[in-house]
N, C-alpha and C. Protein backbone atom coordinates (compact mmCIF):
# COMPACT_ATOMS: atom_id res chain seq x y z
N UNK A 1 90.54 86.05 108.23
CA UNK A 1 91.61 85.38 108.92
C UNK A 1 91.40 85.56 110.42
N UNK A 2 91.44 84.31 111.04
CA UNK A 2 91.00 84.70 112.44
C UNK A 2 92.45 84.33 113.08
N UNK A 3 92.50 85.13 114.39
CA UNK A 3 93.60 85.18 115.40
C UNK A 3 93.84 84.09 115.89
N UNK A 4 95.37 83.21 116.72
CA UNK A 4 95.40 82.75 117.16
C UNK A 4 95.05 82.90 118.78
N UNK A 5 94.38 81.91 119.43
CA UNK A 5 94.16 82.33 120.73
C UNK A 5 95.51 83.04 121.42
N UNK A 6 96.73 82.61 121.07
CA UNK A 6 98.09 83.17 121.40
C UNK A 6 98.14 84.50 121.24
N UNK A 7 98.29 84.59 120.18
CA UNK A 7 97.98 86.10 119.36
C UNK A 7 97.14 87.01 119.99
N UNK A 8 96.14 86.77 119.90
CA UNK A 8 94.66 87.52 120.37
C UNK A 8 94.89 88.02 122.26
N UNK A 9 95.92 86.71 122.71
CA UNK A 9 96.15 87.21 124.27
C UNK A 9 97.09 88.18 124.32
N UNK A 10 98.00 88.04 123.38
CA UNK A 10 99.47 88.77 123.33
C UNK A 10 98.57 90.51 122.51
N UNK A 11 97.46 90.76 122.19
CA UNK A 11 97.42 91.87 121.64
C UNK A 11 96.40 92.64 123.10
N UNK A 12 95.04 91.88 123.58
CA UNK A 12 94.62 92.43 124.71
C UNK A 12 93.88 91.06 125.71
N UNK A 13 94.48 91.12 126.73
CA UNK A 13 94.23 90.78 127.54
C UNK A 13 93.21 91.15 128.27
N UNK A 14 91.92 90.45 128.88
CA UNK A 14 91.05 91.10 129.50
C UNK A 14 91.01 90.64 130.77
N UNK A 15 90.86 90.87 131.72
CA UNK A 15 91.49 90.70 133.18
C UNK A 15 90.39 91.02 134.03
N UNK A 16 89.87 89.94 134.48
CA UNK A 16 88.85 90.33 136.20
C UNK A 16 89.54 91.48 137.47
N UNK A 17 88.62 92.31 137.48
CA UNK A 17 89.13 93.43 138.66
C UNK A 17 88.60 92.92 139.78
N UNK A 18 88.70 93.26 140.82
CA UNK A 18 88.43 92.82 142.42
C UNK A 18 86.90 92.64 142.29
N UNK A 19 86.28 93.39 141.86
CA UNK A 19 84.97 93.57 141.77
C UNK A 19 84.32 92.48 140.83
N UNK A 20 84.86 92.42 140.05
CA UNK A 20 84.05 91.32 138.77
C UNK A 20 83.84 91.57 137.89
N UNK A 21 84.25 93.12 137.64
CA UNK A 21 84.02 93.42 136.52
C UNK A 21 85.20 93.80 135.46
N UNK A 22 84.87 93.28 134.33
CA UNK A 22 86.22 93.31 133.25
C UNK A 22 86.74 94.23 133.00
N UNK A 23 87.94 94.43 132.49
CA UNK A 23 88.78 95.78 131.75
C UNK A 23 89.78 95.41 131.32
N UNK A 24 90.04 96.30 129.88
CA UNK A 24 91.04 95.64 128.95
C UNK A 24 92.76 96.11 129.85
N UNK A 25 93.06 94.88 129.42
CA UNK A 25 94.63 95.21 130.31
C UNK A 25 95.71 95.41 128.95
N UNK A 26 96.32 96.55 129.40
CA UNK A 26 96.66 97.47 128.14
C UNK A 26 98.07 96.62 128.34
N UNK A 27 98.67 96.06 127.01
CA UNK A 27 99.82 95.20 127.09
C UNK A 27 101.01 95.97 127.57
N UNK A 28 101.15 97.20 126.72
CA UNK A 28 101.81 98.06 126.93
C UNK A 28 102.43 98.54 128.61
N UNK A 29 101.35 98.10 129.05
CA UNK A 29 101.45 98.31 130.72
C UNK A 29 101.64 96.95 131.28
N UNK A 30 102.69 96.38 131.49
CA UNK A 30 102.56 94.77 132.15
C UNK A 30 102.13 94.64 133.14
N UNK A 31 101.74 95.77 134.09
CA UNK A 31 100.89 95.54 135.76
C UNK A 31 100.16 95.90 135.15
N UNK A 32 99.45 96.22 134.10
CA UNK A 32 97.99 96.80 133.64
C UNK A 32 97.58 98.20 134.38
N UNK A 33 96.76 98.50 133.78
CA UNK A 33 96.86 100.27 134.31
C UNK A 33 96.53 100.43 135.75
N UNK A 34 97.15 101.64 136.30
CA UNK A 34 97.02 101.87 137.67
C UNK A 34 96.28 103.14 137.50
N UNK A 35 95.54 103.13 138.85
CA UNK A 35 94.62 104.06 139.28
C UNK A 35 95.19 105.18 140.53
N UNK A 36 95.13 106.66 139.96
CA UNK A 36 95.51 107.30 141.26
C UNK A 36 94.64 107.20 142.52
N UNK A 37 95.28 107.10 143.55
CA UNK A 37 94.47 106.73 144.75
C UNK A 37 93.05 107.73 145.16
N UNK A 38 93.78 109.29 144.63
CA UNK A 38 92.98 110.57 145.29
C UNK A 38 91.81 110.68 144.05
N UNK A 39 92.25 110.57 143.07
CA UNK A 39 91.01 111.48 141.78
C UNK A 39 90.63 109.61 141.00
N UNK A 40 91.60 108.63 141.07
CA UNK A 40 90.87 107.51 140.21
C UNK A 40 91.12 107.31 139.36
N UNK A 41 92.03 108.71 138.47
CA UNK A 41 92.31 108.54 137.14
C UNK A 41 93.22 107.51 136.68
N UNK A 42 93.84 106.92 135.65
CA UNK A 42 94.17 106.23 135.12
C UNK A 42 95.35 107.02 135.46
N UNK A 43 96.68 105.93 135.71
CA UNK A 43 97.95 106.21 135.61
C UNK A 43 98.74 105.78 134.86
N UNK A 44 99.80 106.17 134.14
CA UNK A 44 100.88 104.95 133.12
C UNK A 44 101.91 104.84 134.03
N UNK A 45 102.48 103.61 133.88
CA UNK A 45 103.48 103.11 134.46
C UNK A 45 104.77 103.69 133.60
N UNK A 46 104.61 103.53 132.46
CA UNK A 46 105.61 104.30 130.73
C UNK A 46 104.91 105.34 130.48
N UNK A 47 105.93 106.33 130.26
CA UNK A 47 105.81 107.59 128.78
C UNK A 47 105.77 107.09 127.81
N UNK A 48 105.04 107.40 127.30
CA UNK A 48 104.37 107.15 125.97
C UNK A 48 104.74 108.07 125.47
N UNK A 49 105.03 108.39 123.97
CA UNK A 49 104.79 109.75 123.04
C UNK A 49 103.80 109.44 121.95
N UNK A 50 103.91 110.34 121.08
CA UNK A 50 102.94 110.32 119.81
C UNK A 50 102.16 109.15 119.40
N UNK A 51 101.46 109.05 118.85
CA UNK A 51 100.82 107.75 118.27
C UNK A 51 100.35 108.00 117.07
N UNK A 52 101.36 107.62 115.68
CA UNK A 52 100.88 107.69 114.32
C UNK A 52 99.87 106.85 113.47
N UNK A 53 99.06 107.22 113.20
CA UNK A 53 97.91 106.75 112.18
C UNK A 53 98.21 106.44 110.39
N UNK A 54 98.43 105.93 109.52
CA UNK A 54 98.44 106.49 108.57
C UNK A 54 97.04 106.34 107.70
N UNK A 55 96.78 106.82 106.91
CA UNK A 55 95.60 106.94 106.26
C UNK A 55 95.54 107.34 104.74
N UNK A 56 94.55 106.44 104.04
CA UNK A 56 94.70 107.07 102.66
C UNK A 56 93.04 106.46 101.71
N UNK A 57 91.91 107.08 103.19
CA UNK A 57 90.34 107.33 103.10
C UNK A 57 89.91 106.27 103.45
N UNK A 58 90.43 105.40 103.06
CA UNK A 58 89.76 103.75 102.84
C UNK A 58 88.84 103.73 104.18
N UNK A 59 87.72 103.02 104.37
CA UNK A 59 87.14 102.42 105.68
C UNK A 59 88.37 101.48 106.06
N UNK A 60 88.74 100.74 106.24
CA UNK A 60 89.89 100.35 107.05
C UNK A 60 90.78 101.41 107.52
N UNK A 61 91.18 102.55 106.72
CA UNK A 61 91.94 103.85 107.32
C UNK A 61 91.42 104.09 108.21
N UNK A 62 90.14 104.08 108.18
CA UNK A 62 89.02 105.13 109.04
C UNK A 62 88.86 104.13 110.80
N UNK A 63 88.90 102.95 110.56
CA UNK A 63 89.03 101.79 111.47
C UNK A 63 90.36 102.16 112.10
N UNK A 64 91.08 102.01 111.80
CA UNK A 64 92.75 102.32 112.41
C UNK A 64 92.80 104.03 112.98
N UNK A 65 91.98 105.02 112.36
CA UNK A 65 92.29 106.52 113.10
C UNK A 65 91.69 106.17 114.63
N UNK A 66 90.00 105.12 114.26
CA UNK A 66 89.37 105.52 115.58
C UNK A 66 90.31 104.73 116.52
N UNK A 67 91.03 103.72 116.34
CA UNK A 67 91.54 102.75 117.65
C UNK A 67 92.87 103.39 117.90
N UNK A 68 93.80 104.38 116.80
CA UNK A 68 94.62 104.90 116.95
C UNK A 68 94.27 106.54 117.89
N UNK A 69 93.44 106.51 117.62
CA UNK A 69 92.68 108.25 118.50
C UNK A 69 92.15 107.43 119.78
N UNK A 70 91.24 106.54 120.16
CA UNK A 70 91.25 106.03 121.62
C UNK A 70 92.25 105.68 122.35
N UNK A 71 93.30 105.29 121.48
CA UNK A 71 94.56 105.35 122.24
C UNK A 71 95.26 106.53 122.87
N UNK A 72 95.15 107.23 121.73
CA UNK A 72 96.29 108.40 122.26
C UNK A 72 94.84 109.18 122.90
N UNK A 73 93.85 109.41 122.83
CA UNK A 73 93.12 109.84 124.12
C UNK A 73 93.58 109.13 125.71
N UNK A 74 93.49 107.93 125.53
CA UNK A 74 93.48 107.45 126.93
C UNK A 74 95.00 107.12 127.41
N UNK A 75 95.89 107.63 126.67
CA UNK A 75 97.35 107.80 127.15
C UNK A 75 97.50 108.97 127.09
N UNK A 76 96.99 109.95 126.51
CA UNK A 76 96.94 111.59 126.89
C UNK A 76 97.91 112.03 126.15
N UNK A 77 97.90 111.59 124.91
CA UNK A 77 99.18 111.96 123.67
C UNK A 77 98.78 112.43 122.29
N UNK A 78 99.68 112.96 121.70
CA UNK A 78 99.40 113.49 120.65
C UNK A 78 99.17 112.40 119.66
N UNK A 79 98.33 112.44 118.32
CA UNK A 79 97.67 111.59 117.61
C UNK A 79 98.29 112.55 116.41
N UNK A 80 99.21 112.13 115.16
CA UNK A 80 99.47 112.07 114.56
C UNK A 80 99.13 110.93 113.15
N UNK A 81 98.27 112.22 111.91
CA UNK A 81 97.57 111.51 111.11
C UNK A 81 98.43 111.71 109.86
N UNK A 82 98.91 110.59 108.98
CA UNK A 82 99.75 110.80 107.67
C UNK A 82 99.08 110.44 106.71
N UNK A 83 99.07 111.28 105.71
CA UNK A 83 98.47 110.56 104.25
C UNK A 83 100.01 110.38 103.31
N UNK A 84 100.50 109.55 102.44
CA UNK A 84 101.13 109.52 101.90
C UNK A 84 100.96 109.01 100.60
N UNK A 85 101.21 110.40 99.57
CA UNK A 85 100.73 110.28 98.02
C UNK A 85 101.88 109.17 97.40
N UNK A 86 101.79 108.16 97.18
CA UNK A 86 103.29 107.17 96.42
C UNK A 86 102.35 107.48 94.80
N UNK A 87 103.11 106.66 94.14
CA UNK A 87 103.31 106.26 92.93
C UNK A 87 101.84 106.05 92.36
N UNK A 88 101.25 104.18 93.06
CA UNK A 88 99.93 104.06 93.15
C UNK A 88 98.75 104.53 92.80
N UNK A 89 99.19 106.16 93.87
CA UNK A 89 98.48 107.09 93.25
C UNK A 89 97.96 107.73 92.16
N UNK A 90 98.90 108.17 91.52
CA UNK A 90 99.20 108.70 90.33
C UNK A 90 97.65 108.75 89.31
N UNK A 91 97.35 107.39 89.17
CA UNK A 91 96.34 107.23 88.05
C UNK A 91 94.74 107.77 88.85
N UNK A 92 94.43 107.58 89.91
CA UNK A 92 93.28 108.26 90.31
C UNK A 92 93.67 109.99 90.51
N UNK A 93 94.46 109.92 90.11
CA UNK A 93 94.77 111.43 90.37
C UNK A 93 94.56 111.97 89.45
N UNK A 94 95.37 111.36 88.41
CA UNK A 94 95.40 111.75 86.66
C UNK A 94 93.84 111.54 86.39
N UNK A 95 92.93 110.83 86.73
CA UNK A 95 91.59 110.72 86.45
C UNK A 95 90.65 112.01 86.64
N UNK A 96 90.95 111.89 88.04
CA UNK A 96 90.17 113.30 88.81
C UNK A 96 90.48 114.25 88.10
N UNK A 97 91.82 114.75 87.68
CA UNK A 97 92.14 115.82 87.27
C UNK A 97 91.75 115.71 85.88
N UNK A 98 91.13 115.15 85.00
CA UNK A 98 90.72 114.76 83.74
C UNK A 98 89.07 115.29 83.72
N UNK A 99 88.95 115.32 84.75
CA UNK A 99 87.28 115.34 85.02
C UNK A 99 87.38 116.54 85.40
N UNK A 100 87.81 117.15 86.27
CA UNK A 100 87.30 118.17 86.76
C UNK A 100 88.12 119.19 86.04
N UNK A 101 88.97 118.98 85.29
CA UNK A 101 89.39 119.99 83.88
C UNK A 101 90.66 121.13 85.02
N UNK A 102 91.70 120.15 85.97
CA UNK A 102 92.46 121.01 86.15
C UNK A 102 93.87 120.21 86.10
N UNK A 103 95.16 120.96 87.17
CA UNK A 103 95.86 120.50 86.48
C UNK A 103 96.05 119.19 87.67
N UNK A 104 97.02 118.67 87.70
CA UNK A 104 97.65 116.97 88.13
C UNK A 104 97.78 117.29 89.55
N UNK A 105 98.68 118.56 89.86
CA UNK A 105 99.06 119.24 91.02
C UNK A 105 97.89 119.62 92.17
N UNK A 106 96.92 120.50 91.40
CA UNK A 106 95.94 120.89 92.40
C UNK A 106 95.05 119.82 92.19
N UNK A 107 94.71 118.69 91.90
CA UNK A 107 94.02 117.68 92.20
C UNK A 107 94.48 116.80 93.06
N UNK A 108 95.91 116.68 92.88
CA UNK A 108 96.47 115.74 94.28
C UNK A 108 96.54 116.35 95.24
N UNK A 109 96.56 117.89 95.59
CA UNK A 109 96.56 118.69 96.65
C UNK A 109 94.89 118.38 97.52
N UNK A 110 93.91 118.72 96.22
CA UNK A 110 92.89 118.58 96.84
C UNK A 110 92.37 117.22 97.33
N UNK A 111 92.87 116.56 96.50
CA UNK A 111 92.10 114.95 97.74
C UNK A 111 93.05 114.61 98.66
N UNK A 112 94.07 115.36 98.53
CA UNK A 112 95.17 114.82 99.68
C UNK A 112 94.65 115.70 100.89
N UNK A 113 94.19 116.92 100.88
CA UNK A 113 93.58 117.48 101.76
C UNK A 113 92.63 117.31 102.29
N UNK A 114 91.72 116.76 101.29
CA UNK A 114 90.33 115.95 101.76
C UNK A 114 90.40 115.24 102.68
N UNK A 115 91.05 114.14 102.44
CA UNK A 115 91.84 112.88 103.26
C UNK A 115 92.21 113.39 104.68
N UNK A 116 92.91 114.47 105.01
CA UNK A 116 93.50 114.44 106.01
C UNK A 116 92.51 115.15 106.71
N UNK A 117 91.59 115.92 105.67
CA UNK A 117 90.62 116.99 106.85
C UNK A 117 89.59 115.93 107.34
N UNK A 118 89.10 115.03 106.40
CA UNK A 118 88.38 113.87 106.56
C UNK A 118 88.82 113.46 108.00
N UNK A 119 89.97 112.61 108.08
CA UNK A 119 90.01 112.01 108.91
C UNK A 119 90.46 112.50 110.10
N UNK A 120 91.08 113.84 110.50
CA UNK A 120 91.26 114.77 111.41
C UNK A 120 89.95 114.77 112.03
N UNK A 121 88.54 115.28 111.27
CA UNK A 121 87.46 115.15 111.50
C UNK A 121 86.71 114.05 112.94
N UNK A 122 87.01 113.17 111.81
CA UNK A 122 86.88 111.42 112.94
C UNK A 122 87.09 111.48 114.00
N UNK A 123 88.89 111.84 114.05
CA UNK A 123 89.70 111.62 114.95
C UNK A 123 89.11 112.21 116.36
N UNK A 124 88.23 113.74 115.88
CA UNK A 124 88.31 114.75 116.70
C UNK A 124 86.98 114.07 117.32
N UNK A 125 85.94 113.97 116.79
CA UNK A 125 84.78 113.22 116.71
C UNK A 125 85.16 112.41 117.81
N UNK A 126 86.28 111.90 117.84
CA UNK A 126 86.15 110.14 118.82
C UNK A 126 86.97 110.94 119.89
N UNK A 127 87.04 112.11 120.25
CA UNK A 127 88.14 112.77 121.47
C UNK A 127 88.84 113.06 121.29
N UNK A 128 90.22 112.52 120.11
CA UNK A 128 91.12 113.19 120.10
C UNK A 128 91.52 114.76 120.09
N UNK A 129 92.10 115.31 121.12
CA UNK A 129 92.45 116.73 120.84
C UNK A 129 92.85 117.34 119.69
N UNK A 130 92.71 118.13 118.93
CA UNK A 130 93.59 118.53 118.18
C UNK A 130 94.41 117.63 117.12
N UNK A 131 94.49 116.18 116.41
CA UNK A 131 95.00 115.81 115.48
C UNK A 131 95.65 116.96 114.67
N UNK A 132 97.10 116.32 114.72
CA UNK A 132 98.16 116.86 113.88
C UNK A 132 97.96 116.00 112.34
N UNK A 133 98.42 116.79 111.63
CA UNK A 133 98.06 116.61 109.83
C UNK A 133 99.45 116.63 109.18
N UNK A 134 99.65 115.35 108.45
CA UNK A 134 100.92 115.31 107.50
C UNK A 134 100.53 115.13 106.28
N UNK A 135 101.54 115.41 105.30
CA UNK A 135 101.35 114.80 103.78
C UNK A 135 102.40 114.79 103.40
N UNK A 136 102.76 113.60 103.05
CA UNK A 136 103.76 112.98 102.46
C UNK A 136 104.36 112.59 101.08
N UNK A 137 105.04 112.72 100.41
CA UNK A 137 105.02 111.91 99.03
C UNK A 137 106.09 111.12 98.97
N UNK A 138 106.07 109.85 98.38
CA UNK A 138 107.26 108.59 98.40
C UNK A 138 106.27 107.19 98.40
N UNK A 139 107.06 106.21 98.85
CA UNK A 139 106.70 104.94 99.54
C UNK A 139 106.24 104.72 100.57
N UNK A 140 104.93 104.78 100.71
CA UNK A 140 104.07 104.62 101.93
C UNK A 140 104.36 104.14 102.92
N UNK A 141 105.09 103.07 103.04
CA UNK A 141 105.41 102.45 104.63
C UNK A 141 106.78 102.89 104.68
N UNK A 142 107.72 103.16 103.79
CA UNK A 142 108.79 104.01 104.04
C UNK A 142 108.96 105.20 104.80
N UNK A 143 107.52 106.12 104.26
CA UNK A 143 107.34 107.27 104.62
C UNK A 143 106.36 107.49 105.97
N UNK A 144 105.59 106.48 106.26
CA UNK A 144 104.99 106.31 107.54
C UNK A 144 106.13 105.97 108.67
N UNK A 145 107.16 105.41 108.80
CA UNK A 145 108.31 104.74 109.46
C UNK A 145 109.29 105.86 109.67
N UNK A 146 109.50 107.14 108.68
CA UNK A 146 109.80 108.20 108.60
C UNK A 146 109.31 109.14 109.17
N UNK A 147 108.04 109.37 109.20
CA UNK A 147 107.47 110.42 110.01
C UNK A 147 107.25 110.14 111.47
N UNK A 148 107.40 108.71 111.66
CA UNK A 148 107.38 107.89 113.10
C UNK A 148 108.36 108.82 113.60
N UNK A 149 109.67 108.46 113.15
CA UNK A 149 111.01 108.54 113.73
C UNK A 149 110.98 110.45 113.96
N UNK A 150 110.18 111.42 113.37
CA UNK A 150 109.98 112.30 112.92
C UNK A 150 109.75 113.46 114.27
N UNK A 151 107.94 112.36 114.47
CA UNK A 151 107.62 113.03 115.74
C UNK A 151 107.76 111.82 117.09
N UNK A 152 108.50 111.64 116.91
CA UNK A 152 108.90 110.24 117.91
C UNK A 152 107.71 109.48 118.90
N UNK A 153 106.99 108.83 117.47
CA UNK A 153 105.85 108.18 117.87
C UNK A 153 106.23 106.84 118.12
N UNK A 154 105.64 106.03 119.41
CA UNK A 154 106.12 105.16 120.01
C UNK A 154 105.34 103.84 119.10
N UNK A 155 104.15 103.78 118.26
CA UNK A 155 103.45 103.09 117.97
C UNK A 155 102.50 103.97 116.33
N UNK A 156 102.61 103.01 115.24
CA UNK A 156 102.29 103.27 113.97
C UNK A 156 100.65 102.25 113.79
N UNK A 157 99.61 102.96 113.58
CA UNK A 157 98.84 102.26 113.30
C UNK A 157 98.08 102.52 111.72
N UNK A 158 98.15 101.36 111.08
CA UNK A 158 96.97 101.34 110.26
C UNK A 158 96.34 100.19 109.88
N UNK A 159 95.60 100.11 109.11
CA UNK A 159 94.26 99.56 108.52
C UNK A 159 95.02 98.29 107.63
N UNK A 160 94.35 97.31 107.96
CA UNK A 160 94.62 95.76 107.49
C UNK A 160 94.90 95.90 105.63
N UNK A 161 93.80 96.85 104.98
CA UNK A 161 93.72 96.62 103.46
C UNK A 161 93.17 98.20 103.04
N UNK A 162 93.74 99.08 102.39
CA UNK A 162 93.54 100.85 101.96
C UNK A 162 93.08 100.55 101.18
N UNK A 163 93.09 101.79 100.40
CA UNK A 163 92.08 102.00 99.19
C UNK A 163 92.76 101.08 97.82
N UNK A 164 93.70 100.91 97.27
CA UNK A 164 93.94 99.93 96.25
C UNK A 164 93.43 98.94 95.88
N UNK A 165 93.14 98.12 97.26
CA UNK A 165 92.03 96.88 97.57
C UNK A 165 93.04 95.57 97.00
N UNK A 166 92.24 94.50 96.87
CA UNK A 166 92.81 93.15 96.61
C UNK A 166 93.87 93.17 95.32
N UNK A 167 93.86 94.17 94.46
CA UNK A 167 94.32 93.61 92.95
C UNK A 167 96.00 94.71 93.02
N UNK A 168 95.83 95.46 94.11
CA UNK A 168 97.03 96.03 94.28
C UNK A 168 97.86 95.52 95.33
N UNK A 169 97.07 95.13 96.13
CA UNK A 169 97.38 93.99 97.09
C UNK A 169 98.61 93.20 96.47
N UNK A 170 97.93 92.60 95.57
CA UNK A 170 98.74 91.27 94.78
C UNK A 170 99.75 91.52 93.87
N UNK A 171 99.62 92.56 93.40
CA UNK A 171 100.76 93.07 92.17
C UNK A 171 101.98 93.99 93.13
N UNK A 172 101.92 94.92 94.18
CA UNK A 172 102.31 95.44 94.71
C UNK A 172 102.43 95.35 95.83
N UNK A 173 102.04 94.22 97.01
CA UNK A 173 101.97 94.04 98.05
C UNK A 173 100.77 95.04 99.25
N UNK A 174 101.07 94.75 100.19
CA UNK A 174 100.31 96.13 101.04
C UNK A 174 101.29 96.91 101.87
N UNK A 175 101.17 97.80 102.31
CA UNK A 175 101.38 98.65 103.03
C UNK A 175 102.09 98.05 104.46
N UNK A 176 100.20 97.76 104.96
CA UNK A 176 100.97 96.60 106.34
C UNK A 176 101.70 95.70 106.29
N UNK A 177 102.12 95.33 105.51
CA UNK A 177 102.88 94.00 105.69
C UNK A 177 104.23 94.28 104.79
N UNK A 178 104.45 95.55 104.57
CA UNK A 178 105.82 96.36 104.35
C UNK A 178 106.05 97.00 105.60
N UNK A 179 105.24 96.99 106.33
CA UNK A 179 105.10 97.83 107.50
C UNK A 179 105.79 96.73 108.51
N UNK A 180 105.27 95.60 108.47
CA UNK A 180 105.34 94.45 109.48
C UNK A 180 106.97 94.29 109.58
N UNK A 181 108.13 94.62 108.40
CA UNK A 181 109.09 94.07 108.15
C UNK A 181 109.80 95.22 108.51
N UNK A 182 109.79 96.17 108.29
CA UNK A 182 110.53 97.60 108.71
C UNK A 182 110.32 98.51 109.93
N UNK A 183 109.02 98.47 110.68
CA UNK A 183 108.78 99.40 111.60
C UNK A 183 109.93 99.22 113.09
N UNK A 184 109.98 100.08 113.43
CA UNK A 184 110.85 99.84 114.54
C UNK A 184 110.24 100.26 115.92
N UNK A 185 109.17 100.54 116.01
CA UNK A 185 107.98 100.86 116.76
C UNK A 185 106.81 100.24 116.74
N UNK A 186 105.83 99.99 117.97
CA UNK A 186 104.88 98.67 117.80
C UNK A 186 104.45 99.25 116.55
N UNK A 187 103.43 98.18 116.05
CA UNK A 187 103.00 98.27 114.71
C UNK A 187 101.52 97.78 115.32
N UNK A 188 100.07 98.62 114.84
CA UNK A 188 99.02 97.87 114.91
C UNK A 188 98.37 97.85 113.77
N UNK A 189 97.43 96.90 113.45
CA UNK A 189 97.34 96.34 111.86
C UNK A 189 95.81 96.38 112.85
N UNK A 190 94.78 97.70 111.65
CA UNK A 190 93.60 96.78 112.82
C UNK A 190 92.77 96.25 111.14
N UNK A 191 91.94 95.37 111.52
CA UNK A 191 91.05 94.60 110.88
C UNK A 191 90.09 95.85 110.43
């Protein structure tokens, strides 16, 4: 699905500097970012707080930590990563734990931990300081919208399509687009 040129301006704008050379003009900032006069650094015009990720392994998760961790690097904020075990779950869980001969509990503990050390990992990998680690259990975009309000993150990002893929998609909807209807904080959906 490709963007409308509308769309695509309204998400980043890229803007000629005096010089000629490009830089993304952060929407968030409507004069686009300012520079301190003495050191150069980047200034915000807004406080920003937290910036939540949610995640649950998928390469699209993994797509949404890194653009959600360059963010809160270059706004100088805390990066908040959620995994949230719903319902969904349940049957890869009950699997794993079938295989590896334990019980239901410490198998959802352990890939739920995986998950978050996983992508803490990334996060840290791409700059982020220190990624904070949640785990959740409920309704995924319920519980992402929840932990928003939680650590009073100004902006929720995740991944266009998680691990369920197309066939949960359709029987159950997605995530993002439960997300699109409830969040009360920007919402980024990355591809």
């Amino acid at each position: 699905m490709r963007l409308s040129a509308l769309t695509a301006r309204a998400l980043i704008e890229i803007k000629a500097s005096p010089v000629g050379e490009v830089q993304p003009f952060n929407m968030m900032e409507p004069s686009g970012p300012q520079r301190d006069a003495a050191t150069g650094a980047r200034r915000h015009d807004r406080q920003w707080g937290p910036i939540l990720v949610g995640t649950d392994g998928s390469e699209g998760a993994g797509r949404a930590i890194d653009a959600a961790g360059a963010l809160a690097v270059d706004l100088s904020t805390d990066l908040w990563i959620v995994h949230v075990i719903d319902k969904t779950s349940s049957t890869a869980v009950t699997q794993f734990a079938q295989i590896e001969e334990t019980s239901i509990g410490d198998a959802t503990d352990a890939a739920a931990s995986r998950i978050l050390v996983d992508a803490a990992r990334r996060a840290d990998g791409n700059g982020a300081k220190k990624p904070h680690t949640v785990l959740r259990w409920g309704a995924s975009a319920e519980e992402l919208v929840a932990a928003a309000a939680e650590v009073g993150a100004k902006a929720i990002f995740v991944g266009r399509r998680g691990a369920g893929g197309r066939l949960a998609q359709a029987l159950i909807g997605s995530v993002s687009q439960k997300l699109a209807g409830i969040s009360p904080v920007y919402l980024v959906i990355v591809p």
